[in-house]
C-alpha atoms as a PDB file:
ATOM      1  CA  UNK A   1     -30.032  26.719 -43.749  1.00  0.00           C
ATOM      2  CA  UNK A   2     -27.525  24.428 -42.815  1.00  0.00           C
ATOM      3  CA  UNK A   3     -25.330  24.965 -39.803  1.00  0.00           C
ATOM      4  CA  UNK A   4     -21.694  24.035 -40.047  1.00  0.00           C
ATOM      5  CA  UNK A   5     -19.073  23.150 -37.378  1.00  0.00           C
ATOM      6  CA  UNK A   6     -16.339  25.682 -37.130  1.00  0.00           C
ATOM      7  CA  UNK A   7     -13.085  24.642 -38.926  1.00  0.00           C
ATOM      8  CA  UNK A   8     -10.737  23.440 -35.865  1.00  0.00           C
ATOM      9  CA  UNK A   9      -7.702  25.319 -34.978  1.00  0.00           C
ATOM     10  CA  UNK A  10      -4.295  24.086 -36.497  1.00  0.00           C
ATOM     11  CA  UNK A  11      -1.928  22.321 -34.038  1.00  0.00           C
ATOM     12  CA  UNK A  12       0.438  24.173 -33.571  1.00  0.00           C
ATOM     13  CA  UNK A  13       4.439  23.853 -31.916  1.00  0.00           C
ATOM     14  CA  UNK A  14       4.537  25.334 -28.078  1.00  0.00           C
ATOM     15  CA  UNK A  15       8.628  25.459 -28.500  1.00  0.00           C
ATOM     16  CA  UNK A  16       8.409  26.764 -31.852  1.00  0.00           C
ATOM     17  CA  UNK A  17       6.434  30.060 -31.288  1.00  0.00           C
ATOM     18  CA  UNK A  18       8.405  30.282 -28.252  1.00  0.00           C
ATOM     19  CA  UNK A  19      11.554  30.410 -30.364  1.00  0.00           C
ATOM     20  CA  UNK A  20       9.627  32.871 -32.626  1.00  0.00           C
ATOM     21  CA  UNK A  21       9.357  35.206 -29.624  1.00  0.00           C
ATOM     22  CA  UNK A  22      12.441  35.166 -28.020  1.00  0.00           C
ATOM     23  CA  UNK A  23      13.450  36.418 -31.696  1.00  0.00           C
ATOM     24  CA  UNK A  24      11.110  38.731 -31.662  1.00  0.00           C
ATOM     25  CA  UNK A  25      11.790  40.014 -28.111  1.00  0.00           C
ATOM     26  CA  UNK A  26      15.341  39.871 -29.567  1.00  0.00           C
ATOM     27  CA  UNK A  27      14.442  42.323 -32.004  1.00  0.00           C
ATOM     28  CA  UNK A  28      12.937  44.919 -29.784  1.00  0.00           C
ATOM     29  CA  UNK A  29      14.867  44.749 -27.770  1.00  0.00           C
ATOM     30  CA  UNK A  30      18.366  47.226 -29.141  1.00  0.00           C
ATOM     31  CA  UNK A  31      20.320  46.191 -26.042  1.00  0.00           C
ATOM     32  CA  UNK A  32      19.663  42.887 -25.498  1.00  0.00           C
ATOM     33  CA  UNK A  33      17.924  40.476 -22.949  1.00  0.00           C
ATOM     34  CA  UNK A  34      19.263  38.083 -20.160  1.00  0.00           C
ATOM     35  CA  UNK A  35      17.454  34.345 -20.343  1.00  0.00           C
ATOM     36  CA  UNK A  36      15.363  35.011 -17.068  1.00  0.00           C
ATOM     37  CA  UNK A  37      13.977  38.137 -19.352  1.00  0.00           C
ATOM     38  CA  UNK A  38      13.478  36.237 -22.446  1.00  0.00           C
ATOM     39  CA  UNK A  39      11.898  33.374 -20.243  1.00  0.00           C
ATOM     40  CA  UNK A  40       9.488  35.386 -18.731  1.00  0.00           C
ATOM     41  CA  UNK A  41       8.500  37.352 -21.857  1.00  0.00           C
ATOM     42  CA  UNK A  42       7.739  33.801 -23.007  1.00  0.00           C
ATOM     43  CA  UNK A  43       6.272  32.347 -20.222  1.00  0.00           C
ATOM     44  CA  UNK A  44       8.350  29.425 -20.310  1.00  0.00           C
ATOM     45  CA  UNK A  45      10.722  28.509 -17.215  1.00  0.00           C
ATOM     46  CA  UNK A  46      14.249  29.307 -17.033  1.00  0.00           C
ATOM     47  CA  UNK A  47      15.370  26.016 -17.941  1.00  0.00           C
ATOM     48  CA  UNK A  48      13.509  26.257 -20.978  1.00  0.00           C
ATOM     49  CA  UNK A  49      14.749  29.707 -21.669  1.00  0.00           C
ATOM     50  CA  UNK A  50      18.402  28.638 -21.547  1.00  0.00           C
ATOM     51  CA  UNK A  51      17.437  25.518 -24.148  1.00  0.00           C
ATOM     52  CA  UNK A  52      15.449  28.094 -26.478  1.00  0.00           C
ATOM     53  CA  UNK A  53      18.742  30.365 -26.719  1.00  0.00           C
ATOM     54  CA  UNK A  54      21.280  27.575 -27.173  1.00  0.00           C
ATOM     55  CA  UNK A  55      18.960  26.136 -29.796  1.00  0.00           C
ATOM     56  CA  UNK A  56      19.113  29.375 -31.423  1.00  0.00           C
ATOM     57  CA  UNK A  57      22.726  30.307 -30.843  1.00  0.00           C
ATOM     58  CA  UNK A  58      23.199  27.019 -32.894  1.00  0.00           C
ATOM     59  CA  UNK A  59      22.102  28.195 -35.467  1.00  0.00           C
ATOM     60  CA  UNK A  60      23.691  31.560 -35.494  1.00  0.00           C
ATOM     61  CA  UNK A  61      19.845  33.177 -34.752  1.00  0.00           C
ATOM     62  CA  UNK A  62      21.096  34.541 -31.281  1.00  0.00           C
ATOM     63  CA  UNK A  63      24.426  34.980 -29.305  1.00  0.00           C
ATOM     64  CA  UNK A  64      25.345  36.228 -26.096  1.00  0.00           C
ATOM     65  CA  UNK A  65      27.675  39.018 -25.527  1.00  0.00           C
ATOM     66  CA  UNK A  66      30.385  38.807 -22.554  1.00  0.00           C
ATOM     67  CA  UNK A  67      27.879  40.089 -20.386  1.00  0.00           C
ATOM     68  CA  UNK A  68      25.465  37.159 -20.702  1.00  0.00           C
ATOM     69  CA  UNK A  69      22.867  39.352 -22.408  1.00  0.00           C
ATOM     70  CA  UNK A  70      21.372  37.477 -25.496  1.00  0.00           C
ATOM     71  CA  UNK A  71      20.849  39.398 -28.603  1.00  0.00           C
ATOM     72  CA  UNK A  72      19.658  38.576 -32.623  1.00  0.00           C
ATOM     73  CA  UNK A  73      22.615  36.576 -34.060  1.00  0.00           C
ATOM     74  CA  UNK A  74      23.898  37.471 -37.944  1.00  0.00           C
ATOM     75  CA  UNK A  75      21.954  34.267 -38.840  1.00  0.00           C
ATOM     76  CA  UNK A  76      18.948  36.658 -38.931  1.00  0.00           C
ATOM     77  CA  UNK A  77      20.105  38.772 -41.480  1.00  0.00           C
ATOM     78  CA  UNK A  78      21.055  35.547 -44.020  1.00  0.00           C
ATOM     79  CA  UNK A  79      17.327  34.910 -43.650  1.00  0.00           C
ATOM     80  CA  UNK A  80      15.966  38.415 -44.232  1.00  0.00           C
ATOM     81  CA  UNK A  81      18.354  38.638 -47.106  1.00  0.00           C
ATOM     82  CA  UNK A  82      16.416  36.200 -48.796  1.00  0.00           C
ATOM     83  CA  UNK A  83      12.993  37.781 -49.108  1.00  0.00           C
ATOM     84  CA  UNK A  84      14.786  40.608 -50.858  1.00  0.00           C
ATOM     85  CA  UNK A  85      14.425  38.613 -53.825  1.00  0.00           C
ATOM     86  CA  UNK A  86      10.570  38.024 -53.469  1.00  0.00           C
ATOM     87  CA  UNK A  87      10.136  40.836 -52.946  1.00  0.00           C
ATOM     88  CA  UNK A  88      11.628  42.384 -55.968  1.00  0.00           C
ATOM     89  CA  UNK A  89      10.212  39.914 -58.132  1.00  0.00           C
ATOM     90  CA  UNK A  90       6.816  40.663 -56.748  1.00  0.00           C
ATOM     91  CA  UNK A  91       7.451  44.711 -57.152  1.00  0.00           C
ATOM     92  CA  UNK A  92       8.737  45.022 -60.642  1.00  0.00           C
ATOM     93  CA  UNK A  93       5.798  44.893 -62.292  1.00  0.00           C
ATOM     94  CA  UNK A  94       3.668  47.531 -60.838  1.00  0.00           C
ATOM     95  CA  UNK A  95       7.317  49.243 -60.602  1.00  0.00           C
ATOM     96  CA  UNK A  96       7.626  49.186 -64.273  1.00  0.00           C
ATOM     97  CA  UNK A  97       3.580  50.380 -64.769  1.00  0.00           C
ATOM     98  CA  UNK A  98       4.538  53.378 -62.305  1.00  0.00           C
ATOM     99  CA  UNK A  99       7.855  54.308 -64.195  1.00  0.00           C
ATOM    100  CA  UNK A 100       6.158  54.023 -67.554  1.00  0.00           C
ATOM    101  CA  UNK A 101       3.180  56.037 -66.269  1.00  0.00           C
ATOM    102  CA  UNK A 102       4.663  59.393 -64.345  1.00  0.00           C
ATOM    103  CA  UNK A 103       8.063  59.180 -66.816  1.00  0.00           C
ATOM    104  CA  UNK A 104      10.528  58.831 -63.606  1.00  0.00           C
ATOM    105  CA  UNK A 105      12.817  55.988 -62.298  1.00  0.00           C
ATOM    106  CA  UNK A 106      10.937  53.704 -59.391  1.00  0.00           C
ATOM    107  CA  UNK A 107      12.012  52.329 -56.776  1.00  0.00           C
ATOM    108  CA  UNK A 108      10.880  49.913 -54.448  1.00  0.00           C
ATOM    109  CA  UNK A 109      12.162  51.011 -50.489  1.00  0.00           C
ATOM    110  CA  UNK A 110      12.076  49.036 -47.463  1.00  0.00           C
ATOM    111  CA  UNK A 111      12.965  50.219 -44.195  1.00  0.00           C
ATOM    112  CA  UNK A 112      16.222  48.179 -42.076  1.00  0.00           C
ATOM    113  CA  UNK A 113      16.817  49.777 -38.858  1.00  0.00           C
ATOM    114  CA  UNK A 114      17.072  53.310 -39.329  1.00  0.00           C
ATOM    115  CA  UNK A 115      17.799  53.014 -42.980  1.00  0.00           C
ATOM    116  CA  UNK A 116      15.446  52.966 -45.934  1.00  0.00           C
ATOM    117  CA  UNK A 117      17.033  50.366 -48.503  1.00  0.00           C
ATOM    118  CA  UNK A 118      16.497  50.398 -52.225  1.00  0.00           C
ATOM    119  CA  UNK A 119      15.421  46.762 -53.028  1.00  0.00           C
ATOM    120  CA  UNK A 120      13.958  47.142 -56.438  1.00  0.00           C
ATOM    121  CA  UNK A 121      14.632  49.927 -59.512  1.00  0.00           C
ATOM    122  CA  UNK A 122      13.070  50.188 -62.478  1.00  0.00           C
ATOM    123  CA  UNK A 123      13.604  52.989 -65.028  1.00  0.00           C
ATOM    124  CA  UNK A 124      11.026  54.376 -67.787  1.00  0.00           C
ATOM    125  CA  UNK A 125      11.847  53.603 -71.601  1.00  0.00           C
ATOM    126  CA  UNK A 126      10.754  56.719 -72.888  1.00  0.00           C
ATOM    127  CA  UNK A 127      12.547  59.464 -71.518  1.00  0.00           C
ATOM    128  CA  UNK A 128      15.114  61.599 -72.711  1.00  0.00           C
ATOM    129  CA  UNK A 129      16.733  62.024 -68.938  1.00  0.00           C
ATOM    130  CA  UNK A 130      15.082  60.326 -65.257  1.00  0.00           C
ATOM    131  CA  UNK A 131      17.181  60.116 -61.861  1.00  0.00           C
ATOM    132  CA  UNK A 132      19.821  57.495 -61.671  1.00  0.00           C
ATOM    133  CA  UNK A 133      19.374  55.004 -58.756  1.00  0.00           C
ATOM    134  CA  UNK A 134      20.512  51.906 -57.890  1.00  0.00           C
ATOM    135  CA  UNK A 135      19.808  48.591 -56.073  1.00  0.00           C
ATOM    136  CA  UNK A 136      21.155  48.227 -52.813  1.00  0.00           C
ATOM    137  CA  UNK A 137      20.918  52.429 -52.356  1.00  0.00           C
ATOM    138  CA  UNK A 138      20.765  53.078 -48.841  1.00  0.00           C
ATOM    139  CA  UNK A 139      19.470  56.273 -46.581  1.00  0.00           C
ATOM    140  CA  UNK A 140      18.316  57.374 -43.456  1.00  0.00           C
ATOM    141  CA  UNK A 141      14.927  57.306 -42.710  1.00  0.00           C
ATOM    142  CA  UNK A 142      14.111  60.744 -42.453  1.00  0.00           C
ATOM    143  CA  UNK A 143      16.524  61.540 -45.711  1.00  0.00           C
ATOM    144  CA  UNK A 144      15.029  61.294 -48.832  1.00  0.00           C
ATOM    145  CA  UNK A 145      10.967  61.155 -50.029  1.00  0.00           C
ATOM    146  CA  UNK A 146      10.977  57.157 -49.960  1.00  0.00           C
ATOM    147  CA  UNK A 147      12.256  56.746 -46.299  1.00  0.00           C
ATOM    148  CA  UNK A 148       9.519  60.156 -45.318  1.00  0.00           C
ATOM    149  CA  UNK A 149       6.725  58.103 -46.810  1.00  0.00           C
ATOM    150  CA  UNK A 150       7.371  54.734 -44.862  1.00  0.00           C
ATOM    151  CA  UNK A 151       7.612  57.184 -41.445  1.00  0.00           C
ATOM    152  CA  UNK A 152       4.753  59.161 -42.472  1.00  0.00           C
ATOM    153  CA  UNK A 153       2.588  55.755 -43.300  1.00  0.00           C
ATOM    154  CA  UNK A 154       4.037  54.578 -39.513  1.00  0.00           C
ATOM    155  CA  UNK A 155       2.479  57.501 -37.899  1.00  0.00           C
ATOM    156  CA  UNK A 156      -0.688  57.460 -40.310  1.00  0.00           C
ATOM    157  CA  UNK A 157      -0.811  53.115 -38.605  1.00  0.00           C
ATOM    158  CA  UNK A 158      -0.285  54.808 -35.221  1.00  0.00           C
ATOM    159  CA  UNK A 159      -3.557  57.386 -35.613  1.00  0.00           C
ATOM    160  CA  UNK A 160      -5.540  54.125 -36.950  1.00  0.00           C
ATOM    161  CA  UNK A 161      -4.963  55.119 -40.775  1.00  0.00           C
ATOM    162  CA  UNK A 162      -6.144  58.662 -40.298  1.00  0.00           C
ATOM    163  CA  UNK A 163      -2.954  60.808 -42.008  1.00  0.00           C
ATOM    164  CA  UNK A 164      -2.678  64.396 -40.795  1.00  0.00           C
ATOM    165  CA  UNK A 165      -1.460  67.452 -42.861  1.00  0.00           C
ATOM    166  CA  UNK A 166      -0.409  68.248 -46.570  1.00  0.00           C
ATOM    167  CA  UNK A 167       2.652  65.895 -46.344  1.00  0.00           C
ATOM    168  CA  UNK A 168       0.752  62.421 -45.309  1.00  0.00           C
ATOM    169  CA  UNK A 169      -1.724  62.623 -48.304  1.00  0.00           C
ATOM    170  CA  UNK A 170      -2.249  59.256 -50.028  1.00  0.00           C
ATOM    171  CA  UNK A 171      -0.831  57.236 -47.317  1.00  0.00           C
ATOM    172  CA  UNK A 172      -2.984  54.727 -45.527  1.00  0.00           C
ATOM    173  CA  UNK A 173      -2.310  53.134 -42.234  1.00  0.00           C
ATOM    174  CA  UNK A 174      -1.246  49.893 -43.718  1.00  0.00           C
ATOM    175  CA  UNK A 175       2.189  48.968 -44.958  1.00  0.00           C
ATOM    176  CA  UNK A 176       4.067  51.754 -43.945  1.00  0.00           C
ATOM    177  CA  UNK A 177       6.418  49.253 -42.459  1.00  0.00           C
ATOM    178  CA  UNK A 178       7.207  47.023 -45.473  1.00  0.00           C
ATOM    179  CA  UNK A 179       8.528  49.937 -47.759  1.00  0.00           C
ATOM    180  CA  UNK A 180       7.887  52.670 -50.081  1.00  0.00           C
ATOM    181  CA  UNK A 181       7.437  52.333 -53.817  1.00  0.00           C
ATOM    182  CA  UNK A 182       8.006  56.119 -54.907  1.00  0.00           C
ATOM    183  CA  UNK A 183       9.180  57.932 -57.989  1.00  0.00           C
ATOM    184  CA  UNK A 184      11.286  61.020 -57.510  1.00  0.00           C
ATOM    185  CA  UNK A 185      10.393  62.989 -54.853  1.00  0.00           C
ATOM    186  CA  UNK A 186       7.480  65.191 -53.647  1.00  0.00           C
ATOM    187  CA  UNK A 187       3.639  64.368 -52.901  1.00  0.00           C
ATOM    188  CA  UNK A 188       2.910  60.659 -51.611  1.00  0.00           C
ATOM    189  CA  UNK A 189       0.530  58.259 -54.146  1.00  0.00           C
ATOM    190  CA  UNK A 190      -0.016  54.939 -54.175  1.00  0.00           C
ATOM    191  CA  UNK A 191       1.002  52.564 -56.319  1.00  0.00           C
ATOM    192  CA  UNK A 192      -1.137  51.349 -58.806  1.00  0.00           C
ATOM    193  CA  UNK A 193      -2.148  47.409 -57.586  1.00  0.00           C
ATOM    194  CA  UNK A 194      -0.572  47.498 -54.889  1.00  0.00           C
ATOM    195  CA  UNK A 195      -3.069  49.075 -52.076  1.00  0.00           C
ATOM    196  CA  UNK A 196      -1.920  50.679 -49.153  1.00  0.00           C
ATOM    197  CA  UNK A 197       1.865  51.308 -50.326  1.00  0.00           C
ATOM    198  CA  UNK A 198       2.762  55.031 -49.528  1.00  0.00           C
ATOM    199  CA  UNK A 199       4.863  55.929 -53.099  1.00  0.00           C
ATOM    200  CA  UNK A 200       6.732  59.293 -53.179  1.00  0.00           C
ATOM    201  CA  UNK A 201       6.079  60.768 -56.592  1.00  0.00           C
ATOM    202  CA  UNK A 202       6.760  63.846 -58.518  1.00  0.00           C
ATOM    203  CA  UNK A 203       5.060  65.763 -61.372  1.00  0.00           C
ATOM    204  CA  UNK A 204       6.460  63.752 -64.355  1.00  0.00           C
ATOM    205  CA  UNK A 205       7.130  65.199 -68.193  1.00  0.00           C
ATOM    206  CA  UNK A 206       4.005  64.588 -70.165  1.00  0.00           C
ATOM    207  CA  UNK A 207       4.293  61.252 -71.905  1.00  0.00           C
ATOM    208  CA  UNK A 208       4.900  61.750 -76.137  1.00  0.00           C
ATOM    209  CA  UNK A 209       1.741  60.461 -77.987  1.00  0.00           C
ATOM    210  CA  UNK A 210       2.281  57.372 -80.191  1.00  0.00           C
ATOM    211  CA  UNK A 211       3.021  57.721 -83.573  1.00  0.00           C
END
């Protein structure tokens, strides 16, 4: 048997994944950081820290309130707005297989802050009535099955993927941060293809045999 080298690690940008901290610093933290904070959660010196933030404050990633305490600037959520699309694009499909399968409207849910956002909705062709929802839809996080499930698959992540009780069955440990595909409301399944997804389902109306 032949022994091969490892594969060398990529080069990668020191400032660059320090800018990718500070944002991410930036994002836990809800009341913001000074630049000796976001230096030292860095490691980089002050000097540095002050040149990270005005990079970023350039480009509308970070600002600084009167106080001098640096938080995520609205640039962030220009960015993040643009995955919705990819992410809807990616979702209809198994959407549509769920919404044709249990006879109910789904809905693809992704948590922002506190809220759960509807991203993606598809409803079933076959139906005489389903539940009307709409893009854009918006909850808290503990309202509502699809904003329960992403919690519940947050919790099941925190026990290493072991869920707990009648209300966490069918959700794994991963994904419960990236959203909920779910159909109505009641028990939690997954949806078909797409593994680890918690998706809040009900008991749908038995689908008509073709004729």
């Amino acid at each position: 048997m032949t022994r091969t080298d490892p594969a060398p690690e990529p080069e990668t940008s020191q400032t660059l994944d320090r800018g990718i901290r500070v944002l991410t610093a930036l994002a836990d933290a809800t009341s913001g950081l000074t630049v000796a904070q976001l230096a030292e959660r860095v490691g980089a010196p002050r000097t540095a820290g002050y040149r990270l933030v005005a990079t970023l404050e350039a480009h509308g990633l970070a600002r600084r309130d009167p106080d001098g305490r640096v938080h995520l600037g609205v640039g962030v959520l220009r960015l993040a707005a643009r995955v919705h699309p990819l992410l809807r694009e990616a979702a209809t499909p198994p959407l549509r297989r769920l919404a044709e399968a249990v006879g109910a409207t789904a809905h693809l849910t992704v948590a922002e802050g506190p809220d759960a956002l509807a991203i993606a909705v598809v409803e079933p062709t076959w139906t005489d009535y389903h539940m009307a929802y709409r893009v854009g839809s918006r909850h808290r996080l503990g309202q509502g099955a699809a904003g329960k499930a992403i919690l519940l698959g947050r919790a099941a992540a925190g026990r290493g993927g072991r869920s707990g009780g009648r209300g966490a069955r069918g959700v794994r440990g991963r994904g419960g941060d990236q959203g909920a595909a779910g159909a109505g409301a009641g028990e939690h399944h997954e949806v078909p293809g797409r593994p680890g997804i918690p998706a809040p389902g009900s008991t749908a109306p038995p689908r008509p045999a073709a004729r």
